[in-house]
PDB file of N, CA and C in Angstrom:
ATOM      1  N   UNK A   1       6.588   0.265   1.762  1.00  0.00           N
ATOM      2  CA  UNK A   1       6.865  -0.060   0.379  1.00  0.00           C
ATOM      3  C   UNK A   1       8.371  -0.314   0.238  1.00  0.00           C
ATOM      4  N   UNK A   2       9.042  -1.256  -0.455  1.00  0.00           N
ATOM      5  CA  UNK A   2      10.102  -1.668  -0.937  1.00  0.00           C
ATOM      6  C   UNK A   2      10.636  -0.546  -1.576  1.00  0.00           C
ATOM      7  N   UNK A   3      12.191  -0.802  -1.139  1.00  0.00           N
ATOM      8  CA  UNK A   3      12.936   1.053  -1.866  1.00  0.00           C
ATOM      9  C   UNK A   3      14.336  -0.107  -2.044  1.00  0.00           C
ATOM     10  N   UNK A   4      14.725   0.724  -2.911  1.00  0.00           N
ATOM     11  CA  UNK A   4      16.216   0.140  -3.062  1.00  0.00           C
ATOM     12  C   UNK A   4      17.141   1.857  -3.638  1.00  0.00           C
ATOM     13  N   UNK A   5      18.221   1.491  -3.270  1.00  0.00           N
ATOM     14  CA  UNK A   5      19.283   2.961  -3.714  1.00  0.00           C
ATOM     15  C   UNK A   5      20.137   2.034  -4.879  1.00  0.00           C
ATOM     16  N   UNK A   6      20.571   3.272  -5.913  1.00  0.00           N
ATOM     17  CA  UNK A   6      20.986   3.105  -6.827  1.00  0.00           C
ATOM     18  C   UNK A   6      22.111   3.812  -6.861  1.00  0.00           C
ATOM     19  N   UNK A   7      23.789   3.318  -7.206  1.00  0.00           N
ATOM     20  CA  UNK A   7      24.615   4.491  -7.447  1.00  0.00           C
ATOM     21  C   UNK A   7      25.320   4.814  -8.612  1.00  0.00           C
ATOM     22  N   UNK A   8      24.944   6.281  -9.031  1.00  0.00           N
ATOM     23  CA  UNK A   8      25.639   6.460 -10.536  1.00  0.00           C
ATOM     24  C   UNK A   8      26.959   7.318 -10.653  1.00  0.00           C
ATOM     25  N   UNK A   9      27.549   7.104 -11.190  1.00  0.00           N
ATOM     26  CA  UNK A   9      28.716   8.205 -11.405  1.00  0.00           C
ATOM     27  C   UNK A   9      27.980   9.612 -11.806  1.00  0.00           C
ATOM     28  N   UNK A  10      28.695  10.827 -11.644  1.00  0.00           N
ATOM     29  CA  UNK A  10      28.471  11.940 -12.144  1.00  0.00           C
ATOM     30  C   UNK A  10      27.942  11.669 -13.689  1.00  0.00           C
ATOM     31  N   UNK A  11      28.721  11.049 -14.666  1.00  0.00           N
ATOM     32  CA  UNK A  11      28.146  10.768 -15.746  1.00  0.00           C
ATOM     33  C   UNK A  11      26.861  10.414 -16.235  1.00  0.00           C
ATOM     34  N   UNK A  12      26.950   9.115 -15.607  1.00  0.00           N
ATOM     35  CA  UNK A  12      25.894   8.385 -15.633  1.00  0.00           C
ATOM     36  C   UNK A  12      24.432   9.178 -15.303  1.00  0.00           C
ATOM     37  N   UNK A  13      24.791   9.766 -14.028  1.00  0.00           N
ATOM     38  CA  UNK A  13      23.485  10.682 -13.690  1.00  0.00           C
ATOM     39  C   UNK A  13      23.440  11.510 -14.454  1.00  0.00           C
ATOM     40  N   UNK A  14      24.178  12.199 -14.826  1.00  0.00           N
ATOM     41  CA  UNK A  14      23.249  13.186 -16.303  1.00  0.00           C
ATOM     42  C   UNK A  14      22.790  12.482 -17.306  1.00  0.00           C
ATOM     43  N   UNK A  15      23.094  11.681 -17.826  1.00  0.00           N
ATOM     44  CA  UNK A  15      22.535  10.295 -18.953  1.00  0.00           C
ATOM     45  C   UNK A  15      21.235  10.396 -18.328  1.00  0.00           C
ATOM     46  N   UNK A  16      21.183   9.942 -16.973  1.00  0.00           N
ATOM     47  CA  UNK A  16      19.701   8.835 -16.422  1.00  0.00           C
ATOM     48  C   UNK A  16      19.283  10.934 -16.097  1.00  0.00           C
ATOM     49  N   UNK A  17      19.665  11.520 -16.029  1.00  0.00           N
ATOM     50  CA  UNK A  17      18.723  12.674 -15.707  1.00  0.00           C
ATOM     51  C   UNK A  17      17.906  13.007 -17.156  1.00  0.00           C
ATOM     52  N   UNK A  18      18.799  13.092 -18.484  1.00  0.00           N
ATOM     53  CA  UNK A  18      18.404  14.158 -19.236  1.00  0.00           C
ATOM     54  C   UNK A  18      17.167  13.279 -19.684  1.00  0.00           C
ATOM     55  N   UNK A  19      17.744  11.563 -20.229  1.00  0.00           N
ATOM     56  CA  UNK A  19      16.550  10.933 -20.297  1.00  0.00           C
ATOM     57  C   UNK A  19      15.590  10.893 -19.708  1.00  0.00           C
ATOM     58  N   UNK A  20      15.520  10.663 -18.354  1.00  0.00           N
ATOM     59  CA  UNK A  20      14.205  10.757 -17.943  1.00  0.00           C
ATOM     60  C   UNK A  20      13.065  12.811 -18.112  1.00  0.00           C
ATOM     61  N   UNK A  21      14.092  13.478 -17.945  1.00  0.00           N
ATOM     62  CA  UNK A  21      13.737  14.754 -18.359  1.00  0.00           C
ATOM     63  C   UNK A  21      13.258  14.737 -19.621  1.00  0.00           C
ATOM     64  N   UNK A  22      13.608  14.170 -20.722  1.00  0.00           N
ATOM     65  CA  UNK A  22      12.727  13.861 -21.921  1.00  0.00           C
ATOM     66  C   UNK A  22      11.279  13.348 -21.882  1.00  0.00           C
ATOM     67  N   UNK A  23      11.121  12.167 -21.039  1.00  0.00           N
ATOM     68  CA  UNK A  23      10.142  11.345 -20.886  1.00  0.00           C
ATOM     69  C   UNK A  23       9.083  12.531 -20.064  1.00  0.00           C
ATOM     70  N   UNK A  24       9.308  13.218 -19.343  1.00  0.00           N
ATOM     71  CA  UNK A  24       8.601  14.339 -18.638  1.00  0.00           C
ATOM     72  C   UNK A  24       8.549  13.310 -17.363  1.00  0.00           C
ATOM     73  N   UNK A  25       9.174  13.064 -17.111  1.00  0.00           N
ATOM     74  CA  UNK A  25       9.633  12.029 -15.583  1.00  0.00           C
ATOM     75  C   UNK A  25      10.500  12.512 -15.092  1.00  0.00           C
ATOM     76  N   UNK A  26      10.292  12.147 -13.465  1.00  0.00           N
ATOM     77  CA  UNK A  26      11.562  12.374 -12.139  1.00  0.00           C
ATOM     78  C   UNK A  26      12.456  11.000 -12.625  1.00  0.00           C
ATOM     79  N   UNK A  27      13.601  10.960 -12.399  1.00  0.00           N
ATOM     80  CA  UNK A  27      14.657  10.109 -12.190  1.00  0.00           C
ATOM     81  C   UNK A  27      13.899   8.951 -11.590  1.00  0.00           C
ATOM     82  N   UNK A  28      13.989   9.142 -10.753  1.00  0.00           N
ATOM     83  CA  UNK A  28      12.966   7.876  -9.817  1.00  0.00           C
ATOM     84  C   UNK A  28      12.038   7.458 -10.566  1.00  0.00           C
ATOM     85  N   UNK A  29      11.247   8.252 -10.968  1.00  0.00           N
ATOM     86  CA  UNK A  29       9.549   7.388 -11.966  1.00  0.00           C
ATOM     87  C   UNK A  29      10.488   6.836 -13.339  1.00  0.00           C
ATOM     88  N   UNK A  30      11.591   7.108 -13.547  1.00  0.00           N
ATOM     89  CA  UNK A  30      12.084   6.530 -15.124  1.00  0.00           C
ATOM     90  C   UNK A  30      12.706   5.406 -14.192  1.00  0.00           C
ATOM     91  N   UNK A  31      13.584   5.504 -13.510  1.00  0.00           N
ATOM     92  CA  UNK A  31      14.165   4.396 -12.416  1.00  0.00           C
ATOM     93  C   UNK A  31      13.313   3.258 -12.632  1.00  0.00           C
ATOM     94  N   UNK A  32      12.050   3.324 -11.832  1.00  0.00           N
ATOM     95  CA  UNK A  32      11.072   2.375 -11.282  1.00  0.00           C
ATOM     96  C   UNK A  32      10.779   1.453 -12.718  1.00  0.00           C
ATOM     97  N   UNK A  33      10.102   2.856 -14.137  1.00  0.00           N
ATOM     98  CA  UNK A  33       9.695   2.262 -15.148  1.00  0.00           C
ATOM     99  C   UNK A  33      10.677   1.060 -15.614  1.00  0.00           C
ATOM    100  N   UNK A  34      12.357   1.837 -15.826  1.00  0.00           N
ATOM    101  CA  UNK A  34      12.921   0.713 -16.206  1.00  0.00           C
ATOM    102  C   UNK A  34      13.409  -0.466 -15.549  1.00  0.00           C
ATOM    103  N   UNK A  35      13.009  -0.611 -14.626  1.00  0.00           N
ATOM    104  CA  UNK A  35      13.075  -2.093 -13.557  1.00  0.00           C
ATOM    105  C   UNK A  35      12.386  -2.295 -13.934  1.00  0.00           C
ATOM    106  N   UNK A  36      10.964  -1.912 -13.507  1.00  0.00           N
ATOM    107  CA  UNK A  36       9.626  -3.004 -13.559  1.00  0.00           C
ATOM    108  C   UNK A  36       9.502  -3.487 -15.059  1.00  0.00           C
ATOM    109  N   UNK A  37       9.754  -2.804 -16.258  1.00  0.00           N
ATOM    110  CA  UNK A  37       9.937  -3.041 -17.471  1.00  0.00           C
ATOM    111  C   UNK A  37      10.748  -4.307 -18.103  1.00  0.00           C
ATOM    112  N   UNK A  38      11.834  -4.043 -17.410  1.00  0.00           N
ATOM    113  CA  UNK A  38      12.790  -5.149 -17.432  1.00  0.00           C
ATOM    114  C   UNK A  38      12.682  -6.433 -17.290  1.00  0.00           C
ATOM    115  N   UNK A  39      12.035  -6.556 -15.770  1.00  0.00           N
ATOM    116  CA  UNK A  39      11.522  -7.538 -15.168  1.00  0.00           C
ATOM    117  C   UNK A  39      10.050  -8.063 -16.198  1.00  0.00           C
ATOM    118  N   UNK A  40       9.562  -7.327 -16.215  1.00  0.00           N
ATOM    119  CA  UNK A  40       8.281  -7.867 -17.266  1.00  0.00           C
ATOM    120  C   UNK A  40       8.336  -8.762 -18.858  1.00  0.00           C
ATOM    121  N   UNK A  41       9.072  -7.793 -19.025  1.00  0.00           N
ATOM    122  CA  UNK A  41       9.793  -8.235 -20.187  1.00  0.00           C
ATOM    123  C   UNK A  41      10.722  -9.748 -20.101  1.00  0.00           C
ATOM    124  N   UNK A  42      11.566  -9.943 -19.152  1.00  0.00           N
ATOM    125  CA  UNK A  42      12.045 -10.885 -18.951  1.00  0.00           C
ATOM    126  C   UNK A  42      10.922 -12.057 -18.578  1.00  0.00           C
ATOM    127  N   UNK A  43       9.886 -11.802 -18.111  1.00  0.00           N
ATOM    128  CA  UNK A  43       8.895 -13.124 -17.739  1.00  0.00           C
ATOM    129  C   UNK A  43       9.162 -13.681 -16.254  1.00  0.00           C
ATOM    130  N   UNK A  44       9.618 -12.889 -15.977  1.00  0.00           N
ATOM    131  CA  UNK A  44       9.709 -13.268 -14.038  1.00  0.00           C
ATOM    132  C   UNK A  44       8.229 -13.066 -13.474  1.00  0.00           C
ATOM    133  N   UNK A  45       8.110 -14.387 -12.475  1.00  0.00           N
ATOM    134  CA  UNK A  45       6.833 -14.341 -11.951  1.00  0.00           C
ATOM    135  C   UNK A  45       6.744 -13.207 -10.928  1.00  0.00           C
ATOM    136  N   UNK A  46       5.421 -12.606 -10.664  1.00  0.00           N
ATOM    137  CA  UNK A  46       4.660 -11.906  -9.847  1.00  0.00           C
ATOM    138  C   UNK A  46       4.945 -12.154  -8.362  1.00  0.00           C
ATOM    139  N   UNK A  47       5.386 -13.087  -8.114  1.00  0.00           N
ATOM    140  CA  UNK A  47       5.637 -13.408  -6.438  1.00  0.00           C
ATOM    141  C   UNK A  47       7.162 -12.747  -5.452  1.00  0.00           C
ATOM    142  N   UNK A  48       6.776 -12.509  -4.348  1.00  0.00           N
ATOM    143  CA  UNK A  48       8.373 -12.202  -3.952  1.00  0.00           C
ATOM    144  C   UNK A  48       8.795 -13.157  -3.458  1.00  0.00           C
ATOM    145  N   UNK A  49      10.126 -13.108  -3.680  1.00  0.00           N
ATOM    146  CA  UNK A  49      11.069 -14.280  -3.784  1.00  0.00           C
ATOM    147  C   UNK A  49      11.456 -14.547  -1.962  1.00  0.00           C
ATOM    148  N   UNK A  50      11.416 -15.652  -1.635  1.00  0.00           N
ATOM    149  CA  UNK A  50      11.302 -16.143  -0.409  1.00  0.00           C
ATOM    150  C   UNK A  50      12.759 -15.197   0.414  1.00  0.00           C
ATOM    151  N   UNK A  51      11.663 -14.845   2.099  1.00  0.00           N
ATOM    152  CA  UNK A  51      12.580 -14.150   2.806  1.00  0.00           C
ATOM    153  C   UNK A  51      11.808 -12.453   2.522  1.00  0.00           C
ATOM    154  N   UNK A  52      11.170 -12.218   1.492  1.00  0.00           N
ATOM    155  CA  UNK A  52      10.955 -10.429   1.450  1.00  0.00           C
ATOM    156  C   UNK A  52       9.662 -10.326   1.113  1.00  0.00           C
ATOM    157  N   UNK A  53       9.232 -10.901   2.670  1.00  0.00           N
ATOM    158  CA  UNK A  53       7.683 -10.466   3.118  1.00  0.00           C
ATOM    159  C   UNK A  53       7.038  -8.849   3.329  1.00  0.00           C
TER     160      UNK A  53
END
């Protein structure tokens, strides 16, 4: 499965912690939601983009 790393400042990671701690989510499952969300929202097609078989 496709992984990518993300880097936050000390700040930032308590932001992206407490929120996702609201949602009753790991960092990672709020992570994922707000990509794939993003992307959906924007209307990008379903396919991977040539080269990331």
């Amino acid at each position: 499965m496709p992984m990518i790393t993300v880097e936050f400042t000390d700040d930032e990671f308590v932001l992206v912690s407490a929120r996702a701690a609201s949602l009753g989510k790991s960092v990672g499952a709020h992570g994922h939601d707000v990509i794939v969300g993003g992307a959906q929202r924007a209307g990008f097609p379903r396919d991977r983009p040539e080269g990331q078989d």
